[in-house]
N, C-alpha and C. Protein backbone atom coordinates (compact mmCIF):
# COMPACT_ATOMS: atom_id res chain seq x y z
N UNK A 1 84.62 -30.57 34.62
CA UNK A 1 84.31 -31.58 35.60
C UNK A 1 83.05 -31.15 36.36
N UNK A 2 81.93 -31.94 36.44
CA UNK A 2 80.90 -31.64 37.25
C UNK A 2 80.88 -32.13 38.68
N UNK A 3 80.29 -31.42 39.52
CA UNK A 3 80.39 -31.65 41.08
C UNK A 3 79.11 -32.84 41.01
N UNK A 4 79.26 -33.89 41.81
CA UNK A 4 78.49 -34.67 42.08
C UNK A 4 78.00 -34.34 43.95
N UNK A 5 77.08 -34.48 43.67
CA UNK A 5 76.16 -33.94 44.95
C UNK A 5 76.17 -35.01 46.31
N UNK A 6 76.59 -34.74 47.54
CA UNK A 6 76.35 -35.97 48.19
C UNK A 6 75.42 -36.69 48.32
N UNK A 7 75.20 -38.34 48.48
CA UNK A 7 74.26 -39.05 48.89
C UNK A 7 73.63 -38.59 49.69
N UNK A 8 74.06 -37.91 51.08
CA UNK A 8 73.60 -37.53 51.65
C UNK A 8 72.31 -36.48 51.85
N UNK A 9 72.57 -35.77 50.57
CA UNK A 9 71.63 -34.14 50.00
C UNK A 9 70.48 -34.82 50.08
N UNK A 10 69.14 -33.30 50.45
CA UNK A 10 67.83 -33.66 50.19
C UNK A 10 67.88 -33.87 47.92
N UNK A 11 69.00 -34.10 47.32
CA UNK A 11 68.83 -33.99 46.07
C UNK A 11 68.20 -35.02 45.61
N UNK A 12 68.38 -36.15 46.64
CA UNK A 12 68.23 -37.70 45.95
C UNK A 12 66.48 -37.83 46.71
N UNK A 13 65.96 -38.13 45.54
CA UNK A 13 64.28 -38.58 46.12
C UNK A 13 64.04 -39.33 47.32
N UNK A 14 64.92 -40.59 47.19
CA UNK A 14 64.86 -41.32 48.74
C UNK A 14 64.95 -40.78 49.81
N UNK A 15 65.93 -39.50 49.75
CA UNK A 15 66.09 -38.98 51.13
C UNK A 15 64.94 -37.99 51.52
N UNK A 16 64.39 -37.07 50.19
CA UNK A 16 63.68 -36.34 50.36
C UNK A 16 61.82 -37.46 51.42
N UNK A 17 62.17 -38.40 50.64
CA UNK A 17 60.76 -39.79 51.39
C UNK A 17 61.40 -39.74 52.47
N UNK A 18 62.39 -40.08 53.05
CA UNK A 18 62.69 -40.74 54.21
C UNK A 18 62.34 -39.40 55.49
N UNK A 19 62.83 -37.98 54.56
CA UNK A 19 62.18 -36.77 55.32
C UNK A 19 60.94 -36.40 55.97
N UNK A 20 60.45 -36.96 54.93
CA UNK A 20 58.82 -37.04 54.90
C UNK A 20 58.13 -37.71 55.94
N UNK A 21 58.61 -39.61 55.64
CA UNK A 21 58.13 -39.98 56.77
C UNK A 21 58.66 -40.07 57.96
N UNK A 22 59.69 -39.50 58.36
CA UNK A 22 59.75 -39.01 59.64
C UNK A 22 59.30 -37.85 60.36
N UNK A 23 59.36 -37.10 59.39
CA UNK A 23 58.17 -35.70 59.89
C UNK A 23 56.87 -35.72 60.21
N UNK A 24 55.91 -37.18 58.78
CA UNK A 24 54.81 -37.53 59.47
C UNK A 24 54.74 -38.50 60.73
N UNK A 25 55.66 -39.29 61.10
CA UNK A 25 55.38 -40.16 61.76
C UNK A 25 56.00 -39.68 63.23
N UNK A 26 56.46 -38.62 63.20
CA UNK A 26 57.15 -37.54 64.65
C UNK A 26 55.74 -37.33 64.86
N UNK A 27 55.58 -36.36 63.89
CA UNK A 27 53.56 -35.77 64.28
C UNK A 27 52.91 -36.79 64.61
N UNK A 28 52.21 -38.30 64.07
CA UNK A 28 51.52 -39.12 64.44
C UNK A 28 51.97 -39.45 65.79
N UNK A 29 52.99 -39.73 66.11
CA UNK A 29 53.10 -40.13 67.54
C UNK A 29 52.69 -39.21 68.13
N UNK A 30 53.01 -37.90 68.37
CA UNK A 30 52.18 -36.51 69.15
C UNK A 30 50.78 -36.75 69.13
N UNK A 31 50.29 -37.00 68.44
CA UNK A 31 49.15 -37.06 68.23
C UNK A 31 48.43 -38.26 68.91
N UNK A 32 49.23 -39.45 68.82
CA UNK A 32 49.00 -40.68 69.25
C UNK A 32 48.66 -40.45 71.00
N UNK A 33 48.76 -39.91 71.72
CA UNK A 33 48.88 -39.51 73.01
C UNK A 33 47.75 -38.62 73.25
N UNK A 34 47.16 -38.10 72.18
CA UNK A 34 45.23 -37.41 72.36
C UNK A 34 44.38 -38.83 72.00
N UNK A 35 43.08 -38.34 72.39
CA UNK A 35 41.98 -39.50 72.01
C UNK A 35 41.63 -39.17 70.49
N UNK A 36 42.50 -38.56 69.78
CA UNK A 36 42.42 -38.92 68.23
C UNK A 36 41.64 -40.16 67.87
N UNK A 37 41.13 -40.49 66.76
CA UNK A 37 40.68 -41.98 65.85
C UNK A 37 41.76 -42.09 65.24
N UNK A 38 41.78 -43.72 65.30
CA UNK A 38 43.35 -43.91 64.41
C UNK A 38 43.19 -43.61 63.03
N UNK A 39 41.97 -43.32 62.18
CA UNK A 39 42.03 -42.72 61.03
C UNK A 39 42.15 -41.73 60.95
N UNK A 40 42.41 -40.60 61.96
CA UNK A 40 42.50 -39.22 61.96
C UNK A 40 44.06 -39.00 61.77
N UNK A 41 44.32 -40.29 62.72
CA UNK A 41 45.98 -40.17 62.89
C UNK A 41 46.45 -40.12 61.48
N UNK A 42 46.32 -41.38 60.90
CA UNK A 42 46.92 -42.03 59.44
C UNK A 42 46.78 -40.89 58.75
N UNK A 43 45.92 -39.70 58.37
CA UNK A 43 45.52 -39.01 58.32
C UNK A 43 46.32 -37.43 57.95
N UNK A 44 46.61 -37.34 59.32
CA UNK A 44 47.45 -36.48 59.84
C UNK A 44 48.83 -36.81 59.80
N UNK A 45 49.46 -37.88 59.77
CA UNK A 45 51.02 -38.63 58.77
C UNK A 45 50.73 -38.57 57.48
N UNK A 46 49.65 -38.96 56.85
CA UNK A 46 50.27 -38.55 55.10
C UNK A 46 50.49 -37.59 54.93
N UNK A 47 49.45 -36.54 54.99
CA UNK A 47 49.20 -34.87 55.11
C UNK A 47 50.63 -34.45 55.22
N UNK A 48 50.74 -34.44 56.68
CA UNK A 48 52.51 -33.92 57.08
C UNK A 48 53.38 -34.38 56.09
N UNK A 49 53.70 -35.78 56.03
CA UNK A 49 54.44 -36.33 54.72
C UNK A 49 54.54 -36.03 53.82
N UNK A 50 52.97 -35.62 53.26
CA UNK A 50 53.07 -34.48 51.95
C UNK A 50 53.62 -33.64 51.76
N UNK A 51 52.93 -33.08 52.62
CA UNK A 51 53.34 -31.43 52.66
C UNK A 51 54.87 -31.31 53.10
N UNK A 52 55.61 -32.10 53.46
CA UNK A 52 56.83 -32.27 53.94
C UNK A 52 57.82 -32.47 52.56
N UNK A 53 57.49 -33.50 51.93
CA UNK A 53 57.84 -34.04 50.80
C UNK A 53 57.96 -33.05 49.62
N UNK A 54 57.16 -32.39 49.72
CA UNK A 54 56.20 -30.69 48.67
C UNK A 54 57.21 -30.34 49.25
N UNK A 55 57.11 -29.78 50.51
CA UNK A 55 58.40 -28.53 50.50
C UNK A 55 59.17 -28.67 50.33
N UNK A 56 60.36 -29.62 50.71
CA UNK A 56 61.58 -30.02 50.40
C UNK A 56 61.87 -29.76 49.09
N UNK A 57 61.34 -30.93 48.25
CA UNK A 57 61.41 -30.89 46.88
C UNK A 57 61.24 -29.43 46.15
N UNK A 58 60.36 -28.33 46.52
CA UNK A 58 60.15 -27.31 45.84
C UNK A 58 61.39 -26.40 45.99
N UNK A 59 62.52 -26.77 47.65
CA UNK A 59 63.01 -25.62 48.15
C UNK A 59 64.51 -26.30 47.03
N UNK A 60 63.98 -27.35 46.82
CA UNK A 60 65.61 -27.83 46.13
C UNK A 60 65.59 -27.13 45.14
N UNK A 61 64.38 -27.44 44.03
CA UNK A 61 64.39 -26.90 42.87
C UNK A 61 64.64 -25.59 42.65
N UNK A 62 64.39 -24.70 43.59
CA UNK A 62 64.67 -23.77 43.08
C UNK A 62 65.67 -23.03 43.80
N UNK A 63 66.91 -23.70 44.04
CA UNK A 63 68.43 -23.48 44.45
C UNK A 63 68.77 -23.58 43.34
N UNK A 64 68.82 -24.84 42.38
CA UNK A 64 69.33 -25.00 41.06
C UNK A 64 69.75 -23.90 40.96
């Protein structure tokens, strides 16, 4: 019998996105409150998102 993983886990891609953009969009608001350019902002949310998205995903894989 195999263990099925909760919905809940960073296992499922959606959740690992939904991580993402809340990590970038926590930072963009911080940010939102300096005289930033709003393209610096947008900017500074993908980036984080990325790099958010990257880690997660890398730290899962290699629990396997």
């Amino acid at each position: 019998m195999s263990q099925h993983e909760s919905r809940w886990s960073l296992a499922h891609t959606g959740n690992r996105i939904l991580l993402a953009v809340i990590a970038g969009a926590l930072i963009a608001c911080l940010c939102g409150g300096t005289d930033l350019p709003v393209a610096t902002q947008l900017v500074i949310l993908l980036g984080v998102g990325g790099v958010t998205y990257a880690l997660v995903t890398l730290l899962h894989r290699t629990r396997r």
